[in-house]
PDB file of N, CA and C in Angstrom:
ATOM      1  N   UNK A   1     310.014 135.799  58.282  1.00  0.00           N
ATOM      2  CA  UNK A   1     308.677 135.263  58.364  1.00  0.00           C
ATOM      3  C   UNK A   1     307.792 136.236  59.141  1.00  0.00           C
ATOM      4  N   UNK A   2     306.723 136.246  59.131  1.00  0.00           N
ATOM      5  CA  UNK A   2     305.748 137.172  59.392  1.00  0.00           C
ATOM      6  C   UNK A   2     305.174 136.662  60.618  1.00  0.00           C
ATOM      7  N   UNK A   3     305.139 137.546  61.920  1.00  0.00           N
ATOM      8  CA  UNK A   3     304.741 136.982  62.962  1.00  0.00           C
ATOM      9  C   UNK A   3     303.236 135.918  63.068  1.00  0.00           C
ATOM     10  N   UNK A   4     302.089 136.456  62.177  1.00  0.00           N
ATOM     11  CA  UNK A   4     300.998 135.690  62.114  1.00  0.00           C
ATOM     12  C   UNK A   4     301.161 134.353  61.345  1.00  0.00           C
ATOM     13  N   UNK A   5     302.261 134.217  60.780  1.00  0.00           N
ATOM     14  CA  UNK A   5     301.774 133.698  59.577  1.00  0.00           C
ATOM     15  C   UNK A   5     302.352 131.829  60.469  1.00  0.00           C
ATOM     16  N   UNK A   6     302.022 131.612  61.567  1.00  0.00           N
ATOM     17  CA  UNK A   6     301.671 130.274  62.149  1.00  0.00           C
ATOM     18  C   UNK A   6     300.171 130.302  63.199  1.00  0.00           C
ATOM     19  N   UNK A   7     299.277 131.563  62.942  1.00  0.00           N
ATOM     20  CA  UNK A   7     298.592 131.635  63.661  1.00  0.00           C
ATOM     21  C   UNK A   7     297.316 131.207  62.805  1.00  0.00           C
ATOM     22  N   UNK A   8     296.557 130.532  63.423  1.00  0.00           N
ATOM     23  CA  UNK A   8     294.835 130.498  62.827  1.00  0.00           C
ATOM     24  C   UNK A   8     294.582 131.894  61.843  1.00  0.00           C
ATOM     25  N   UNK A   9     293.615 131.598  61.128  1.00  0.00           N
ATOM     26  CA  UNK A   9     293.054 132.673  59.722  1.00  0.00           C
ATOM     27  C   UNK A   9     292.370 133.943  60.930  1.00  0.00           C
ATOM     28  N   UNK A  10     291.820 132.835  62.143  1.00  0.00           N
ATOM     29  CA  UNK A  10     290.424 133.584  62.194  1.00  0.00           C
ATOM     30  C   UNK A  10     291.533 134.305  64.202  1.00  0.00           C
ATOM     31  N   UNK A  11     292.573 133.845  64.101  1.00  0.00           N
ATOM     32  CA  UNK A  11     293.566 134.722  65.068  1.00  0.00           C
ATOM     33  C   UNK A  11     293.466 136.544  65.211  1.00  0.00           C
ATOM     34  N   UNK A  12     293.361 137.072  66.454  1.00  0.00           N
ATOM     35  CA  UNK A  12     293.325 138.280  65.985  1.00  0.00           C
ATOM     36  C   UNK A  12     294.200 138.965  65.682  1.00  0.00           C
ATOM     37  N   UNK A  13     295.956 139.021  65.253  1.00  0.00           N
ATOM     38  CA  UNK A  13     296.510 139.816  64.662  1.00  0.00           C
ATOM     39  C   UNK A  13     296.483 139.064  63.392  1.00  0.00           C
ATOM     40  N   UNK A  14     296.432 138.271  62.813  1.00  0.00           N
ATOM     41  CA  UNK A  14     296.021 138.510  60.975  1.00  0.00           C
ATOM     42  C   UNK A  14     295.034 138.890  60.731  1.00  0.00           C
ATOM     43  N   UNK A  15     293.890 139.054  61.729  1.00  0.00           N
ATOM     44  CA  UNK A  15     292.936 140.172  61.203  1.00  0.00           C
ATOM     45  C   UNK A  15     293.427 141.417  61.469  1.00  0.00           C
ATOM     46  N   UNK A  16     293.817 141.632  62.621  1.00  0.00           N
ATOM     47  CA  UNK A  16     294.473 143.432  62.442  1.00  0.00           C
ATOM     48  C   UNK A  16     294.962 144.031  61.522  1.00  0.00           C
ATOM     49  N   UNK A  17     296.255 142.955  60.840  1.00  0.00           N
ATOM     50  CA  UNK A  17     296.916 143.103  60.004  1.00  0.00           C
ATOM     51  C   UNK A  17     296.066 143.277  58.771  1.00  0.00           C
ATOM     52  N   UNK A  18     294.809 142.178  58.224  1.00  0.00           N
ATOM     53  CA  UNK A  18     294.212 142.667  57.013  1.00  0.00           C
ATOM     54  C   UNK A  18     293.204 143.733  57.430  1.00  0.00           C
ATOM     55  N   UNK A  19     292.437 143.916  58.278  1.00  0.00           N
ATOM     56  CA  UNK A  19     291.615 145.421  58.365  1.00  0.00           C
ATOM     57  C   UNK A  19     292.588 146.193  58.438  1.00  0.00           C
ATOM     58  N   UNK A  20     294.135 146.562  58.893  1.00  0.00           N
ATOM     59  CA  UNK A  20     294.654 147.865  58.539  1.00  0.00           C
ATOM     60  C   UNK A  20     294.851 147.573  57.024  1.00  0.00           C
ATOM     61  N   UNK A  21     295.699 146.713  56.710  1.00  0.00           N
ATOM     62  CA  UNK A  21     295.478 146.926  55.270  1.00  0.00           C
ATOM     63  C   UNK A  21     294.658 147.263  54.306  1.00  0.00           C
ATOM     64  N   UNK A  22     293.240 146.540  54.766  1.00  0.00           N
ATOM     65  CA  UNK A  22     292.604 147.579  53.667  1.00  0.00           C
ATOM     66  C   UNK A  22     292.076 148.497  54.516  1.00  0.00           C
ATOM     67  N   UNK A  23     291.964 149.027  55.208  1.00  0.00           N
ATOM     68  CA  UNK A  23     291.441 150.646  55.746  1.00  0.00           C
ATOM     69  C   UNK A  23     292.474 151.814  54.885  1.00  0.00           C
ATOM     70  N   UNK A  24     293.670 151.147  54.910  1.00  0.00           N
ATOM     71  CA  UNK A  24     295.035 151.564  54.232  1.00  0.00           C
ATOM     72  C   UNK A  24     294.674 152.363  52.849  1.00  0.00           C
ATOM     73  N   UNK A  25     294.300 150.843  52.308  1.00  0.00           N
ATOM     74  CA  UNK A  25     293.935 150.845  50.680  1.00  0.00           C
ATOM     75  C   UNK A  25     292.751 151.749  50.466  1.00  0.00           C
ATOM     76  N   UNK A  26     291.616 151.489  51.128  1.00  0.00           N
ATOM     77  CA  UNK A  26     290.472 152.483  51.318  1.00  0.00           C
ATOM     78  C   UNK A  26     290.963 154.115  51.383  1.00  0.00           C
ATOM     79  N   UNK A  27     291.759 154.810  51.818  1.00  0.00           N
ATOM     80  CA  UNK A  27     291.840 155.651  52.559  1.00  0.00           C
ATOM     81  C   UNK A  27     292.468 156.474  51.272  1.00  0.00           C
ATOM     82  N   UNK A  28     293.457 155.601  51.138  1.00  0.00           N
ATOM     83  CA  UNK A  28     294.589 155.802  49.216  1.00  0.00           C
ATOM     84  C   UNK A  28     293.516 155.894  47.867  1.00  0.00           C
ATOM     85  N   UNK A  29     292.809 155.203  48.104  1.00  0.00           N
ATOM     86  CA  UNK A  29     291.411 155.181  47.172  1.00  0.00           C
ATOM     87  C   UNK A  29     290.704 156.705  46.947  1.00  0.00           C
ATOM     88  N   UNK A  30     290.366 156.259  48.397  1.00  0.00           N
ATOM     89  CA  UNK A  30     289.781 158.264  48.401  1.00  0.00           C
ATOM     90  C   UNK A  30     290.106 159.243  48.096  1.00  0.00           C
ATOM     91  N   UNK A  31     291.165 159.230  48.578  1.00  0.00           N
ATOM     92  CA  UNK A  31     292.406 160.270  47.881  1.00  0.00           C
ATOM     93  C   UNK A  31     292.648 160.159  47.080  1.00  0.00           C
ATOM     94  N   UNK A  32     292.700 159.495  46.207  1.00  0.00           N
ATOM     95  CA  UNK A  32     292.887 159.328  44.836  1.00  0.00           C
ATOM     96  C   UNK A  32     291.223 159.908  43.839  1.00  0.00           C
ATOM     97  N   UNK A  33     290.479 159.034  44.457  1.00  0.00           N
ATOM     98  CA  UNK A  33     288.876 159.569  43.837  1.00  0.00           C
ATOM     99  C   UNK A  33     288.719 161.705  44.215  1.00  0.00           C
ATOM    100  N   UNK A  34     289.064 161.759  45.117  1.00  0.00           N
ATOM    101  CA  UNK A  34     289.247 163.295  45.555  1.00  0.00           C
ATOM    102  C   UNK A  34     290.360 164.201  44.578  1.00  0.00           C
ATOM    103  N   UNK A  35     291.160 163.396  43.950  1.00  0.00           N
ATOM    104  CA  UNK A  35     291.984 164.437  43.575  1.00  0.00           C
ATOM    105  C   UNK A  35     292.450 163.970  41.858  1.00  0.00           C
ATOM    106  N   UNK A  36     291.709 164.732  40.895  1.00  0.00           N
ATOM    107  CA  UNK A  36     292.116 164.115  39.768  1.00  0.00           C
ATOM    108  C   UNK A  36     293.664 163.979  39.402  1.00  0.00           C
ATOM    109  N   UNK A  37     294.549 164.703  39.750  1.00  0.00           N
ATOM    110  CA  UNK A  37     295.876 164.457  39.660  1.00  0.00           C
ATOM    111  C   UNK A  37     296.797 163.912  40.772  1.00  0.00           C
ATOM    112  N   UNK A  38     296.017 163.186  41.195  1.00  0.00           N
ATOM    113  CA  UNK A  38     296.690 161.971  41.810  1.00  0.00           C
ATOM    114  C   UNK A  38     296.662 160.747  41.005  1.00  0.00           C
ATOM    115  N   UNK A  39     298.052 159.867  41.506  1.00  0.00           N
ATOM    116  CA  UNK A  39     298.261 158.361  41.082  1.00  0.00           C
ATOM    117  C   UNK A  39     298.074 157.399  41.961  1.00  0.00           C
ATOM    118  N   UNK A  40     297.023 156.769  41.355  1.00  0.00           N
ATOM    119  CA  UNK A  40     296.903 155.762  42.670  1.00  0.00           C
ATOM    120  C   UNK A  40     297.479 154.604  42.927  1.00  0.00           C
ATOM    121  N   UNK A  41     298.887 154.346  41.364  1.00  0.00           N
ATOM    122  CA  UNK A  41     299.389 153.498  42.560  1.00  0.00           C
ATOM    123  C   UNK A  41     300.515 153.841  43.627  1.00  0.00           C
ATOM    124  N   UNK A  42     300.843 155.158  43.236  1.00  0.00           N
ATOM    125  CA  UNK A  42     301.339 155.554  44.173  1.00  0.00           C
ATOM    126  C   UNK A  42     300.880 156.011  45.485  1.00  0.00           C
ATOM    127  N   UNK A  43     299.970 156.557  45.298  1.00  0.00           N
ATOM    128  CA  UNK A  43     299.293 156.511  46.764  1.00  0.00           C
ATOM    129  C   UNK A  43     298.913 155.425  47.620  1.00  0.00           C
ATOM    130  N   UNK A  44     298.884 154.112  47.182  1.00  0.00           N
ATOM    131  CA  UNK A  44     298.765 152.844  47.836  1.00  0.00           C
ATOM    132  C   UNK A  44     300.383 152.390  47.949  1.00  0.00           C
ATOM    133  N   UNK A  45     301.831 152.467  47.123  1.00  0.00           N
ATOM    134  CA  UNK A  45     303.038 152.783  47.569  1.00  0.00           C
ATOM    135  C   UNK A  45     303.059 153.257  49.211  1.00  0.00           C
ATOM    136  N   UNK A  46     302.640 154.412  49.125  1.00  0.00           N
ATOM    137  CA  UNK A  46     302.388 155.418  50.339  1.00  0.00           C
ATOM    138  C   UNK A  46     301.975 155.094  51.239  1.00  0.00           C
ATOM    139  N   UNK A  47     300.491 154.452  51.403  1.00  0.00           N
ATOM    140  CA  UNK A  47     299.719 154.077  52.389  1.00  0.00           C
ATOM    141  C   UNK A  47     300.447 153.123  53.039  1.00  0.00           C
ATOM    142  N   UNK A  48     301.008 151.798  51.849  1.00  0.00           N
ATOM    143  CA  UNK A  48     301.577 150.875  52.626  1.00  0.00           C
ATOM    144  C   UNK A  48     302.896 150.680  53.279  1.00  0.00           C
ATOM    145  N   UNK A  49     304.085 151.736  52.867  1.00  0.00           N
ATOM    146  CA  UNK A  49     305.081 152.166  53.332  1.00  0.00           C
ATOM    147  C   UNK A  49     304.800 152.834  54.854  1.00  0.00           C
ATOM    148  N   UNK A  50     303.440 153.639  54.543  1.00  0.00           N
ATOM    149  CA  UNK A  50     303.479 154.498  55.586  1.00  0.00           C
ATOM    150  C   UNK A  50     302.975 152.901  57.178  1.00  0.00           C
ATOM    151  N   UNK A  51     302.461 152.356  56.865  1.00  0.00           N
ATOM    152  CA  UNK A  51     301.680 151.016  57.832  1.00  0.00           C
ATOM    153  C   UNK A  51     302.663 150.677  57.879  1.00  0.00           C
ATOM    154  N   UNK A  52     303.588 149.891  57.191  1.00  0.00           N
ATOM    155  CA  UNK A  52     304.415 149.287  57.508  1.00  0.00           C
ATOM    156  C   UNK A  52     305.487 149.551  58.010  1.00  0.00           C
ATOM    157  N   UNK A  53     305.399 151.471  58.362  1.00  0.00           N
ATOM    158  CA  UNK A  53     306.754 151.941  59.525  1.00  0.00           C
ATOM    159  C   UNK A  53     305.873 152.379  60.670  1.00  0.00           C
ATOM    160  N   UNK A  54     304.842 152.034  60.320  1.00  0.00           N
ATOM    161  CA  UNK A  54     303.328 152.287  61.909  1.00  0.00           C
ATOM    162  C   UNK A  54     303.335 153.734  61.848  1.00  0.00           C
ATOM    163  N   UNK A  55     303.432 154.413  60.895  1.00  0.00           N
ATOM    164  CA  UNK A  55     303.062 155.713  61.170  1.00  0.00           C
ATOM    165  C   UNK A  55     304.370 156.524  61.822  1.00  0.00           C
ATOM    166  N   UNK A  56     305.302 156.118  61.611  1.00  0.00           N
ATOM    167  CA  UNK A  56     306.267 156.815  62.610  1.00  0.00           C
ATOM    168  C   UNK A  56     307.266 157.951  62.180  1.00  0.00           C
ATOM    169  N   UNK A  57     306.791 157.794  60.978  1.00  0.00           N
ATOM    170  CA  UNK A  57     307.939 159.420  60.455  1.00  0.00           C
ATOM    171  C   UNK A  57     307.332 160.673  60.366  1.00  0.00           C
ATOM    172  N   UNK A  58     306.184 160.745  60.983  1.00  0.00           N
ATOM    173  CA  UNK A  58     305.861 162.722  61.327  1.00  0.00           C
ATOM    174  C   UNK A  58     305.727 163.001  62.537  1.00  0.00           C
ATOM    175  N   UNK A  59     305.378 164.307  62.805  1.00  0.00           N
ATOM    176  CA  UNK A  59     305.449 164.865  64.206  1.00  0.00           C
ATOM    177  C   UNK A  59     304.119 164.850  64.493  1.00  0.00           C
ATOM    178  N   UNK A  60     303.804 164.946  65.680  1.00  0.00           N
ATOM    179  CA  UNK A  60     302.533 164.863  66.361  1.00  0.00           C
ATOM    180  C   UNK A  60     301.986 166.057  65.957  1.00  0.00           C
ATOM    181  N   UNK A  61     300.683 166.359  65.851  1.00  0.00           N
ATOM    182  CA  UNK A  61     299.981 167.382  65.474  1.00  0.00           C
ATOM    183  C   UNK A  61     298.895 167.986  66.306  1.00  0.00           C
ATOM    184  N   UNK A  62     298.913 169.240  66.964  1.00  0.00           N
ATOM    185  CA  UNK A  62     297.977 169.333  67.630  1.00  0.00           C
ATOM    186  C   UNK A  62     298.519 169.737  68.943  1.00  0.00           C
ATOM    187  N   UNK A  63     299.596 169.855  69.580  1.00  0.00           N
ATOM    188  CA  UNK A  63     300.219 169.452  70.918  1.00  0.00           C
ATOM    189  C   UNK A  63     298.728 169.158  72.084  1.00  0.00           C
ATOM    190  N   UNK A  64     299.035 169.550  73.342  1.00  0.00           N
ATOM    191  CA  UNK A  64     298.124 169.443  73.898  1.00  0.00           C
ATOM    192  C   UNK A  64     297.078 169.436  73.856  1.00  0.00           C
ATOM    193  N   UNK A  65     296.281 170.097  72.930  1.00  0.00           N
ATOM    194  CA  UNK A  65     294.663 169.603  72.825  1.00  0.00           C
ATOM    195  C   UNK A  65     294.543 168.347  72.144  1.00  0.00           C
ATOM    196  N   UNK A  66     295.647 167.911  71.602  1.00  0.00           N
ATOM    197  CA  UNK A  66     295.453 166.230  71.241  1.00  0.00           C
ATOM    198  C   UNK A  66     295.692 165.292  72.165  1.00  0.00           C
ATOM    199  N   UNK A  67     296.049 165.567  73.059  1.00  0.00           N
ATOM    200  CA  UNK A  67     296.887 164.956  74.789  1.00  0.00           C
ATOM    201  C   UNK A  67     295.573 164.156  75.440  1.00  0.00           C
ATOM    202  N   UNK A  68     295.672 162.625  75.601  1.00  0.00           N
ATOM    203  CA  UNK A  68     294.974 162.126  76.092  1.00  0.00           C
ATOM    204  C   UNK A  68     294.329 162.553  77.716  1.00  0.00           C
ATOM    205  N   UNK A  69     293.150 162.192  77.721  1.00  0.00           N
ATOM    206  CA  UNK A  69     292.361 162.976  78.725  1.00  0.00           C
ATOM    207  C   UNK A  69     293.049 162.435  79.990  1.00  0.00           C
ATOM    208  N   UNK A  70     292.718 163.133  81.304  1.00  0.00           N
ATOM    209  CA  UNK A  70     293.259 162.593  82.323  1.00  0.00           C
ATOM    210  C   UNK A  70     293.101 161.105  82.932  1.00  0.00           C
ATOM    211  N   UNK A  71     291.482 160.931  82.711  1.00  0.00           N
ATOM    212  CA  UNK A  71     290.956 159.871  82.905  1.00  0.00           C
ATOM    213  C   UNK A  71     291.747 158.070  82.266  1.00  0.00           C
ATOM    214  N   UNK A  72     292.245 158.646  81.094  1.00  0.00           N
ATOM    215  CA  UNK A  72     292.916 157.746  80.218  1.00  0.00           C
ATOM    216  C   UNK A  72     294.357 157.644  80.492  1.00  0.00           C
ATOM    217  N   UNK A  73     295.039 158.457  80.960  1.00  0.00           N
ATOM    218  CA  UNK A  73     296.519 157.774  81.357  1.00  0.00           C
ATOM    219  C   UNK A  73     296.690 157.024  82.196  1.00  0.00           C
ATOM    220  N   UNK A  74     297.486 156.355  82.569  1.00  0.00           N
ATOM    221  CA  UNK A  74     297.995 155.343  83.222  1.00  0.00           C
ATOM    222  C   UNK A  74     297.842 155.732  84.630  1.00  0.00           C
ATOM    223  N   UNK A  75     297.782 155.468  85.508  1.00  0.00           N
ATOM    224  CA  UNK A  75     298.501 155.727  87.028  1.00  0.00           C
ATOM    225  C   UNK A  75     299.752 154.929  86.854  1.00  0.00           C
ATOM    226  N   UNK A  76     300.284 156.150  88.153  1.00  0.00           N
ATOM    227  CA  UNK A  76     301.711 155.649  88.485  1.00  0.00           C
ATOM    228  C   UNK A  76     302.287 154.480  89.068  1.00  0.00           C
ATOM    229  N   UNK A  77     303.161 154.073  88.770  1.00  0.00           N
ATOM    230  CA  UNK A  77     303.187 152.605  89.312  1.00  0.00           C
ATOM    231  C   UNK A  77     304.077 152.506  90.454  1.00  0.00           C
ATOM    232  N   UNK A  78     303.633 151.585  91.152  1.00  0.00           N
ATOM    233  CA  UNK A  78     304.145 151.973  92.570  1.00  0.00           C
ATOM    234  C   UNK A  78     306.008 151.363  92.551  1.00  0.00           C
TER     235      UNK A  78
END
């Protein structure tokens, strides 16, 4: 069962859940409109495989100049 799915419509993770989804779908769209030899239903395959492992099968890109600013990390906890 799906964690939202005893929560209110107007709850905020079944909205998270449908704005990533379609930002998802949007995104597969484009890419698809951008590239005449693309398939789009495979690229929505993609998008939603890729959401539904949260993004977790590539490597970070960028090393340190992608590194959150100082201001934004945590302090240490005592």
């Amino acid at each position: 069962m799906r964690p939202w799915a005893n929560q209110p419509e107007d709850a905020l993770l079944p909205r998270q859940v449908g704005y990533a989804t379609l930002a998802s779908c949007m995104a597969a769209y484009e890419q698809w409109l951008g590239d005449q030899n693309a398939d789009l239903a495979e690229l929505l395959d993609t998008a939603m495989r890729e959401l539904q492992s949260g993004f977790g099968g590539h490597e970070p890109v960028g090393g340190a100049a992608h590194a959150r600013p100082d201001h934004a990390r945590q302090a240490p906890r005592p």
